[in-house]
C-alpha atoms as a PDB file:
ATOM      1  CA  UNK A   1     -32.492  15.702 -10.504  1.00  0.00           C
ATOM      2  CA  UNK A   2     -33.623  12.062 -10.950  1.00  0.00           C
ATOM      3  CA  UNK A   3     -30.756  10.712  -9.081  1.00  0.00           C
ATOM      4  CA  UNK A   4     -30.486   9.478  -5.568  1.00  0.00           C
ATOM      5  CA  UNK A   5     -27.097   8.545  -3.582  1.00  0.00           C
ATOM      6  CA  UNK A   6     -27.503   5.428  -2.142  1.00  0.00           C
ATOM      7  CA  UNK A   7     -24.487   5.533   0.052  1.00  0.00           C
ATOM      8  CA  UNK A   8     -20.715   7.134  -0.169  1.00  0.00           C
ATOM      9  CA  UNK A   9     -17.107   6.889   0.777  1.00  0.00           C
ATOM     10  CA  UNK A  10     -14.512   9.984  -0.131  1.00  0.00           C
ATOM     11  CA  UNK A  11     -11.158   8.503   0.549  1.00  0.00           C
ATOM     12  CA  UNK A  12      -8.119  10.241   0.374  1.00  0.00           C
ATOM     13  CA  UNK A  13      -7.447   9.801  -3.206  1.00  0.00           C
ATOM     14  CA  UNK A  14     -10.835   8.325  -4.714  1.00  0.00           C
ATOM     15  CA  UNK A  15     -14.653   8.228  -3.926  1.00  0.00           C
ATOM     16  CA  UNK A  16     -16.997   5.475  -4.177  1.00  0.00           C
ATOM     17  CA  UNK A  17     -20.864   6.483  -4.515  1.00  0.00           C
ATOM     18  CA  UNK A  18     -23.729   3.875  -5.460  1.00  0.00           C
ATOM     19  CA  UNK A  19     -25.914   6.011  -7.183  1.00  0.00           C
ATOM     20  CA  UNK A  20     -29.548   5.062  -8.678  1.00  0.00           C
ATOM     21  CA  UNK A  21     -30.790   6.851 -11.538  1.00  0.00           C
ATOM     22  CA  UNK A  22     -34.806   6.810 -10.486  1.00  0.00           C
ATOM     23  CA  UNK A  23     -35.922   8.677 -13.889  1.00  0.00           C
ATOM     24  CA  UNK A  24     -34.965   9.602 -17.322  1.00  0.00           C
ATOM     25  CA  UNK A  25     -33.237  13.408 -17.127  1.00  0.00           C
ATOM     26  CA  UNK A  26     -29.861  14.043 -15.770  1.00  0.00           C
ATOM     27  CA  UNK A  27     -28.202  10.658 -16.240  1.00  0.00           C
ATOM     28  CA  UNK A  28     -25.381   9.195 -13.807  1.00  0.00           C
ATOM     29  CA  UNK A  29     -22.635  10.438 -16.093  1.00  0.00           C
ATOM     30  CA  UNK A  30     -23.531  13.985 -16.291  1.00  0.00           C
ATOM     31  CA  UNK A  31     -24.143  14.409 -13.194  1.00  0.00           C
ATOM     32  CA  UNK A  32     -20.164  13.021 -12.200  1.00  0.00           C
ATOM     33  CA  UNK A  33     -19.024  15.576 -14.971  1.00  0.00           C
ATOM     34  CA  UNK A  34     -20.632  18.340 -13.144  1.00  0.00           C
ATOM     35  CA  UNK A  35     -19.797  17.048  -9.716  1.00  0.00           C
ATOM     36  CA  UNK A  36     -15.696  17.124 -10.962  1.00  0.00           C
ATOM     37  CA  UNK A  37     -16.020  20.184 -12.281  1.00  0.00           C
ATOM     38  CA  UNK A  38     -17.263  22.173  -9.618  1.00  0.00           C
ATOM     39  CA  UNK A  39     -14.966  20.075  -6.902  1.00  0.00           C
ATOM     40  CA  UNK A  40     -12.212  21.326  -8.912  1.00  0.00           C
ATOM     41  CA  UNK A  41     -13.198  24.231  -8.922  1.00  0.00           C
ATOM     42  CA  UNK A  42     -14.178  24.826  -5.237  1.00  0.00           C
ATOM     43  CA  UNK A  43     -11.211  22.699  -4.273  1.00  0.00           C
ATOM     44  CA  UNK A  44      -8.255  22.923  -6.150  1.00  0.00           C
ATOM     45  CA  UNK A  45      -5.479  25.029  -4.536  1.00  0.00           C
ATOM     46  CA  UNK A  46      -4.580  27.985  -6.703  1.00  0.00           C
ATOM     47  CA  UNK A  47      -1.054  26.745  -6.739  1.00  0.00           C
ATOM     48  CA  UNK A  48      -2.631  23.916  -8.726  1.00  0.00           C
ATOM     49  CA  UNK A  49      -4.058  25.489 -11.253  1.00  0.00           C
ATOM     50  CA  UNK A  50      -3.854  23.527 -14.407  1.00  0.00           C
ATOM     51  CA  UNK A  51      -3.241  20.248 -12.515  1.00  0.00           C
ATOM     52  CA  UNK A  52      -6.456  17.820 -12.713  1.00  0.00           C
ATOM     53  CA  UNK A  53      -8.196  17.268  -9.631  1.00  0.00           C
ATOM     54  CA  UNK A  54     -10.098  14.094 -11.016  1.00  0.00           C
ATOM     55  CA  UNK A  55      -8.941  11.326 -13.797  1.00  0.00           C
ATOM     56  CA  UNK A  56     -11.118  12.090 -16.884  1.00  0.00           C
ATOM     57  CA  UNK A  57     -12.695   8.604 -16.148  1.00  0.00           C
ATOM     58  CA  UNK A  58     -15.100   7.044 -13.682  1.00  0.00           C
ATOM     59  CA  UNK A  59     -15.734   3.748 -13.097  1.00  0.00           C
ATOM     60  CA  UNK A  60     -19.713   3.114 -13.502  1.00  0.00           C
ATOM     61  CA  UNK A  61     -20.546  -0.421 -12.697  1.00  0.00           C
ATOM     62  CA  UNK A  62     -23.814  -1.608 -12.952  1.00  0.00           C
ATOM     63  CA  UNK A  63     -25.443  -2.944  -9.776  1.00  0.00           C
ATOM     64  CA  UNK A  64     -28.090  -5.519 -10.220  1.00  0.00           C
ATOM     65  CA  UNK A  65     -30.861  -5.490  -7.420  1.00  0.00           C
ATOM     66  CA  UNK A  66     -30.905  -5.040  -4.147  1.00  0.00           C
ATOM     67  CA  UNK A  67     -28.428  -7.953  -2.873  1.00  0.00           C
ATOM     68  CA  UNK A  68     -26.140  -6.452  -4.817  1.00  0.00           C
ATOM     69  CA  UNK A  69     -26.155  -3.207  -3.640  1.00  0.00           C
ATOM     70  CA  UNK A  70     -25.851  -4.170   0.130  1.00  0.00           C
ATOM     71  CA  UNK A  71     -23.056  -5.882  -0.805  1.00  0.00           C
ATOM     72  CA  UNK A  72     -21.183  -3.279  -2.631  1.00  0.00           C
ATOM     73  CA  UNK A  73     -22.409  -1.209   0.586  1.00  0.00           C
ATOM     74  CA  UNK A  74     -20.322  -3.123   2.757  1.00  0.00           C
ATOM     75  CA  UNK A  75     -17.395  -3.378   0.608  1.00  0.00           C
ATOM     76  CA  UNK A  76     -17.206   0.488   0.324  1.00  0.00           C
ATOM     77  CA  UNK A  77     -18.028   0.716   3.991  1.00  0.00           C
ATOM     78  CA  UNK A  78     -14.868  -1.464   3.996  1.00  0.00           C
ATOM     79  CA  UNK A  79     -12.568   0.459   2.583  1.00  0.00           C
ATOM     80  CA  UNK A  80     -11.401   3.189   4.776  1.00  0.00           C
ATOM     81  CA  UNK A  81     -11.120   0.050   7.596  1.00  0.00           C
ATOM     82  CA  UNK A  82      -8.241  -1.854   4.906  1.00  0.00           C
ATOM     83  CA  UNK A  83      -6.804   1.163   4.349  1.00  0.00           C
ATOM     84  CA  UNK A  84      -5.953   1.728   8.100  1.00  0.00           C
ATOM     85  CA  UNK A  85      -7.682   4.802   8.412  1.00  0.00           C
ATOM     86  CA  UNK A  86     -10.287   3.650  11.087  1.00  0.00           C
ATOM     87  CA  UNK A  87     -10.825   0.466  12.866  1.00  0.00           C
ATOM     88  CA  UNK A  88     -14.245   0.290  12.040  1.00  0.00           C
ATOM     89  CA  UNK A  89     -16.267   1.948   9.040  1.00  0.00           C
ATOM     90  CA  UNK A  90     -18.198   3.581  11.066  1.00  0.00           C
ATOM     91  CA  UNK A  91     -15.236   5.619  12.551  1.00  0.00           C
ATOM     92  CA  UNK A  92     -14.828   7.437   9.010  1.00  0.00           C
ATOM     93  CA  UNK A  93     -16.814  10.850   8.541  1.00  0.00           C
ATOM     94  CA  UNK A  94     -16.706  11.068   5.267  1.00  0.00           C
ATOM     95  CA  UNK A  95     -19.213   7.876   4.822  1.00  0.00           C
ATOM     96  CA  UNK A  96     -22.407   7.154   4.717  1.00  0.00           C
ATOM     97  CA  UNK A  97     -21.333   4.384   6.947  1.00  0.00           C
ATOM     98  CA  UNK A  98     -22.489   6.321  10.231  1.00  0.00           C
ATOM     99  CA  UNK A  99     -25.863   7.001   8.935  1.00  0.00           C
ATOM    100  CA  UNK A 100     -26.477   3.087   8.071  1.00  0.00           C
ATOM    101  CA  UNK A 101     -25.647   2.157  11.102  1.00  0.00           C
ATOM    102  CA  UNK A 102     -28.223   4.482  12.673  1.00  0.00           C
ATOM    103  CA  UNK A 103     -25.450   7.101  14.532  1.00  0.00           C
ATOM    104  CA  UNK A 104     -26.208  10.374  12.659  1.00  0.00           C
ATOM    105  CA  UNK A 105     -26.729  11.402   8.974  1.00  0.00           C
ATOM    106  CA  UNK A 106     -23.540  12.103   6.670  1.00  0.00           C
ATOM    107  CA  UNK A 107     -22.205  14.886   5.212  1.00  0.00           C
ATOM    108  CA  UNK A 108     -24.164  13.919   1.742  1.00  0.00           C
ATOM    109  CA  UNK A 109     -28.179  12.784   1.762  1.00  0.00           C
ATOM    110  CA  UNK A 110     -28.693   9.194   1.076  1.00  0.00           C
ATOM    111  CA  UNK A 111     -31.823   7.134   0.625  1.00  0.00           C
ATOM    112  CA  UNK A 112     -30.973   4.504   2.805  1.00  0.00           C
ATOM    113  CA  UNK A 113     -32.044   0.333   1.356  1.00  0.00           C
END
């Protein structure tokens, strides 16, 4: 597919994912549109039907090396811990948090940096 996931966090009401496009094909934005559609599709109650799952828009931010990427890492990590979901992030299942920290791979493949 040309793209890897780098790490994750699917929060209640939003998901962070650092994701690396390694080659030209599928780009980053395609593959989101695909992802929303078939969440919605797979998850949406019937009850719901017509009611978006996902905003049209995604965030992409550009992530400049390495550094960078730990750090935005850490601050996703973060998240579920200033929400006051978990006391630490790697408490949260649905993160890529456990895997970094060595504990046991996450629900989604990651290339760990």
């Amino acid at each position: 597919m040309g793209v890897d996931c780098l790490g994750y966090v699917l929060m209640p009401d939003h998901l962070h994912a650092l994701l690396l496009q390694q080659e030209e094909g599928l780009a980053v934005s395609e593959l989101m549109e695909r992802f929303k559609k078939f969440t919605s599709r797979k998850l949406r109650p019937a009850m719901y039907t017509g009611v978006s799952l996902w905003r049209r828009r995604y965030d992409d931010v550009p992530v400049p090396g390495t550094d960078a990427a730990k750090t935005k890492l850490i601050y996703m990590h973060g998240n579920p811990v200033r929400r006051g979901l978990v006391t630490t992030p790697e408490d949260y299942p649905w993160s890529s948090a456990r895997e970094y920290a060595g504990l046991e791979p996450g629900i989604v493949h990651i290339c760990l940096i």
